[in-house]
Every structure is written in C-alpha cells, then in structure tokens.
C-alpha atoms as a PDB file:
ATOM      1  CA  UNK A   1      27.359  -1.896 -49.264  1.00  0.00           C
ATOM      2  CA  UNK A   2      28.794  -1.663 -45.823  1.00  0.00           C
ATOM      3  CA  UNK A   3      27.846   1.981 -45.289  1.00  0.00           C
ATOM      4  CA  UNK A   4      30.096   3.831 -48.422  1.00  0.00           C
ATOM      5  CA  UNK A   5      29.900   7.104 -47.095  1.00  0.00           C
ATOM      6  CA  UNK A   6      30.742   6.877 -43.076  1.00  0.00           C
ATOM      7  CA  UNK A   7      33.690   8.595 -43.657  1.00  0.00           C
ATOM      8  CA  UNK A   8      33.083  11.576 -46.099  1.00  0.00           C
ATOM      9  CA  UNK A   9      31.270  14.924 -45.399  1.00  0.00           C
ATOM     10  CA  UNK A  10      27.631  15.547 -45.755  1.00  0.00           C
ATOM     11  CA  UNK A  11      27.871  17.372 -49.207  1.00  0.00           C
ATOM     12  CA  UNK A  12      30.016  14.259 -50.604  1.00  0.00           C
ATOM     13  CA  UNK A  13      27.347  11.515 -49.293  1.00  0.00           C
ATOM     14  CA  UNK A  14      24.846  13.475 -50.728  1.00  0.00           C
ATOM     15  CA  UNK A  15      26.517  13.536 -53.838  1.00  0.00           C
ATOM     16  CA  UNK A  16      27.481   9.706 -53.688  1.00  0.00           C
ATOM     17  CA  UNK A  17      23.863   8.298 -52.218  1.00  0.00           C
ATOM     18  CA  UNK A  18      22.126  10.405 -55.252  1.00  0.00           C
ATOM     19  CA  UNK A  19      24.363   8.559 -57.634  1.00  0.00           C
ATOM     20  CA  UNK A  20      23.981   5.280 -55.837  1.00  0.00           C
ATOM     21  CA  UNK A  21      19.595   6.055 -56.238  1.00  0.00           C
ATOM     22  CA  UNK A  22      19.852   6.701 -59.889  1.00  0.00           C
ATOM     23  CA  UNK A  23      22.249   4.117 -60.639  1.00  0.00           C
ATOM     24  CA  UNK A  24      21.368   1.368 -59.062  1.00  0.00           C
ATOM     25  CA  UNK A  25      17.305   2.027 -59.479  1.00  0.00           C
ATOM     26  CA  UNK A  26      16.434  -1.081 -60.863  1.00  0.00           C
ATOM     27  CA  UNK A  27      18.627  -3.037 -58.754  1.00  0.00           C
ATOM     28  CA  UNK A  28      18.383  -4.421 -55.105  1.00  0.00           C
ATOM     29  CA  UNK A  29      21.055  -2.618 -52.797  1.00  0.00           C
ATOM     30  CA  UNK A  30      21.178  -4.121 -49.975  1.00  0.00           C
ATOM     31  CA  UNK A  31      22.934  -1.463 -47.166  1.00  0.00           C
ATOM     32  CA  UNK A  32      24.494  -1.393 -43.647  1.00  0.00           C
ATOM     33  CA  UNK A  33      23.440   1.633 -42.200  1.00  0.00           C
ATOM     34  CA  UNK A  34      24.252   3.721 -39.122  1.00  0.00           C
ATOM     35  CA  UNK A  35      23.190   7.348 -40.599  1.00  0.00           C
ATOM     36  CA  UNK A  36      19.733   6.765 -40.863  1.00  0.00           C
ATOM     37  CA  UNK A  37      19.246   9.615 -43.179  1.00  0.00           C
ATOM     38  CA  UNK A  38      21.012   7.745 -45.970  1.00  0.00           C
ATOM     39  CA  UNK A  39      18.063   4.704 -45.376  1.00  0.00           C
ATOM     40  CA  UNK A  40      15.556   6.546 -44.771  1.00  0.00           C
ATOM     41  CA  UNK A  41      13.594   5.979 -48.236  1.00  0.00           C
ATOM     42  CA  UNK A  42      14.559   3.014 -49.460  1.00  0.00           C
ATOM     43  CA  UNK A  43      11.465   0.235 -49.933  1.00  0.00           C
ATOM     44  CA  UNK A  44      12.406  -1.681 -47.545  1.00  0.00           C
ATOM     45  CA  UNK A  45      14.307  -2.035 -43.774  1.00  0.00           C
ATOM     46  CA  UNK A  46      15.255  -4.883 -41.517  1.00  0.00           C
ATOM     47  CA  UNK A  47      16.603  -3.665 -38.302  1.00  0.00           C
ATOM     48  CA  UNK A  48      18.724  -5.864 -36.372  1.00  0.00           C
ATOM     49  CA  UNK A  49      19.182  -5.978 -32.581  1.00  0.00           C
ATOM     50  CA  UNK A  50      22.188  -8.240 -31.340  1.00  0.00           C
ATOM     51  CA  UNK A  51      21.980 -10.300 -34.276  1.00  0.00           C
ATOM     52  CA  UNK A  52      18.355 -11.073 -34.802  1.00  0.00           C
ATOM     53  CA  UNK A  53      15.711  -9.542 -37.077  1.00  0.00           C
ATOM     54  CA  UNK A  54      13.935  -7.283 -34.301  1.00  0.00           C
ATOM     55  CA  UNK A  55      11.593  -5.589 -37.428  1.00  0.00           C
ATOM     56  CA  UNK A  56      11.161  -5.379 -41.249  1.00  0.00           C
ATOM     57  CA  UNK A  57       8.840  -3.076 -43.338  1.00  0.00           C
ATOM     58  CA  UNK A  58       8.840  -0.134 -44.830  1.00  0.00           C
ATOM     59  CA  UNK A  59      10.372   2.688 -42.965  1.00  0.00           C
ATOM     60  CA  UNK A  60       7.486   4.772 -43.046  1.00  0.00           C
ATOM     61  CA  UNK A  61       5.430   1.711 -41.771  1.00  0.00           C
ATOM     62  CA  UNK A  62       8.011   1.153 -38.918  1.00  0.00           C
ATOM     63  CA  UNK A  63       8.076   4.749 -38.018  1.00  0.00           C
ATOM     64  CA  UNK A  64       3.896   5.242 -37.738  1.00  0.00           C
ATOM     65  CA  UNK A  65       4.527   2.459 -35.191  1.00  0.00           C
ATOM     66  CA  UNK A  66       3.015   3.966 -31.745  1.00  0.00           C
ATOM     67  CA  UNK A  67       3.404   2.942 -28.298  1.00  0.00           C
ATOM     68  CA  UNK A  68       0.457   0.482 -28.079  1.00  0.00           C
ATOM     69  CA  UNK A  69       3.483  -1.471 -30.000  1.00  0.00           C
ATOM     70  CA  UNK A  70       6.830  -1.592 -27.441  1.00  0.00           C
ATOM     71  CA  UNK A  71       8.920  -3.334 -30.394  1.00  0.00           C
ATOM     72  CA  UNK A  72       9.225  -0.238 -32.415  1.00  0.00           C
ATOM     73  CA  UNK A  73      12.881  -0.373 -32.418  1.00  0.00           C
ATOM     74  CA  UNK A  74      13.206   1.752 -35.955  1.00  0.00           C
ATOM     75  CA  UNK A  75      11.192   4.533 -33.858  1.00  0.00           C
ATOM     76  CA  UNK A  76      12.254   4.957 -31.033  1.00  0.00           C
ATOM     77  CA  UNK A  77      16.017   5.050 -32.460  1.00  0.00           C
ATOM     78  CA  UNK A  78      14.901   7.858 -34.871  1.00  0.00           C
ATOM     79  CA  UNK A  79      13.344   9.397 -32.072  1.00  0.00           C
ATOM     80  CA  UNK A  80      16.720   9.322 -29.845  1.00  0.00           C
ATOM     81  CA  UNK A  81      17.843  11.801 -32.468  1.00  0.00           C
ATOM     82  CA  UNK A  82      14.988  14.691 -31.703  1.00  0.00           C
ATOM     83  CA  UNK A  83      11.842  15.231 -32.380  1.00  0.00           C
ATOM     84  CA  UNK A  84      13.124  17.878 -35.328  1.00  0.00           C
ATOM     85  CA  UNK A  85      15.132  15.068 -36.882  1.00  0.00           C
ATOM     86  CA  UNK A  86      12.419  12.570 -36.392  1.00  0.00           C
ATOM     87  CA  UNK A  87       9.824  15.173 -38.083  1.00  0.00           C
ATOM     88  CA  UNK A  88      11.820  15.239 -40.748  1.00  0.00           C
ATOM     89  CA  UNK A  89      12.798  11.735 -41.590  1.00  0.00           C
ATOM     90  CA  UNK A  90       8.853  10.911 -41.166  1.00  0.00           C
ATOM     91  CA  UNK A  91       8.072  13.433 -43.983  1.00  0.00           C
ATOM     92  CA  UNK A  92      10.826  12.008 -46.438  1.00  0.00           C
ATOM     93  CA  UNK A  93       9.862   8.285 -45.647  1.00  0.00           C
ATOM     94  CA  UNK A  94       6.259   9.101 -46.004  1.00  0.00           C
ATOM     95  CA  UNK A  95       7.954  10.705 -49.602  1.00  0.00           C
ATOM     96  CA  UNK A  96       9.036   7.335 -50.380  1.00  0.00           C
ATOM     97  CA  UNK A  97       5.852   5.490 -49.059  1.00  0.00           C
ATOM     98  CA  UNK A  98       3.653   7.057 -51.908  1.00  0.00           C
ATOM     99  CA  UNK A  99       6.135   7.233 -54.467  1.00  0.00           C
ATOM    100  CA  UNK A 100       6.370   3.537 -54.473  1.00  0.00           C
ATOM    101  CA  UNK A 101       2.740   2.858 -53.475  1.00  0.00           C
ATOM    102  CA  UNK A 102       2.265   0.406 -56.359  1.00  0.00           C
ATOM    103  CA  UNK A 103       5.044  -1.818 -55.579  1.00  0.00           C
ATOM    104  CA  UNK A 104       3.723  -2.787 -51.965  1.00  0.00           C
END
C-alpha cells in the first residue's frame, strides 16, 4: 500500500490502520510510509535513502541505534520530530518488539 491514509484525518487513519492490523494479521503488508506513526510497529522496516536500502530491522532495533553508529537513518529521522514524539514511538515499537519476540 502506497501510504492509504495520507490524505484523511488522524481519527480516520486510526480507524483504517486498526482495520488494516486485524485484517491483514496473517498476511505480509508491505507499506510506503511517510507518517511514521502508522509504521511504527510493524515486524519489520527497510528505510530507503535515494533509492538504496540505507537500513532494515526491526524498528525498535533501528531506533536503540546510538551514535557510536552514524547510519542510524530510522533515528535520527524520528528524532527530527522531538524528543516527545521520539519517546513515544520508542515505547510503542518496544510494544511491538516483545509482542512478537518469538518470531525474530
């Protein structure tokens, strides 16, 4: 999906990415992304940077990435959004991270 809710208000693409979770649960869904909210937990991310693969993993993996590692390009664009923001996007990936513990 090319991003299905870029256009709709945040109550609606709530509505539409919980349906899209429960729906498509047991399928792959592979998504083009610029809110990074709606991304934020899936299992797994590959972030591109002028069309190459610049990282891949886990977003909670990418995000724990520190600055001993300059190619954290997932971070530091969460991180361009506020500390607040990037608090809280840490806790829900880290949500997903042990939820799904088994499958990685």
């Amino acid at each position: 999906m090319d991003e299905a809710t870029s256009n709709i208000d945040t109550k609606t693409d709530a509505l539409i990415q919980k349906l899209i979770r429960e729906k498509f649960q047991n399928s792959t869904v592979m998504t083009i992304a610029h809110r990074l909210n709606t991304i934020i937990d899936y299992d797994k991310i590959l972030f591109l940077k002028e069309g190459t693969i610049a990282e891949d993993g886990h977003p909670y993996t990418l995000m724990c990435k520190d600055s001993l590692e300059p190619d954290s390009h997932f971070r530091s664009l969460i991180l361009e959004s506020g500390e607040e923001f990037f608090k809280e996007m840490l806790g829900r990936a880290k949500e997903s991270f042990d939820r799904n513990q088994n499958y990685f």
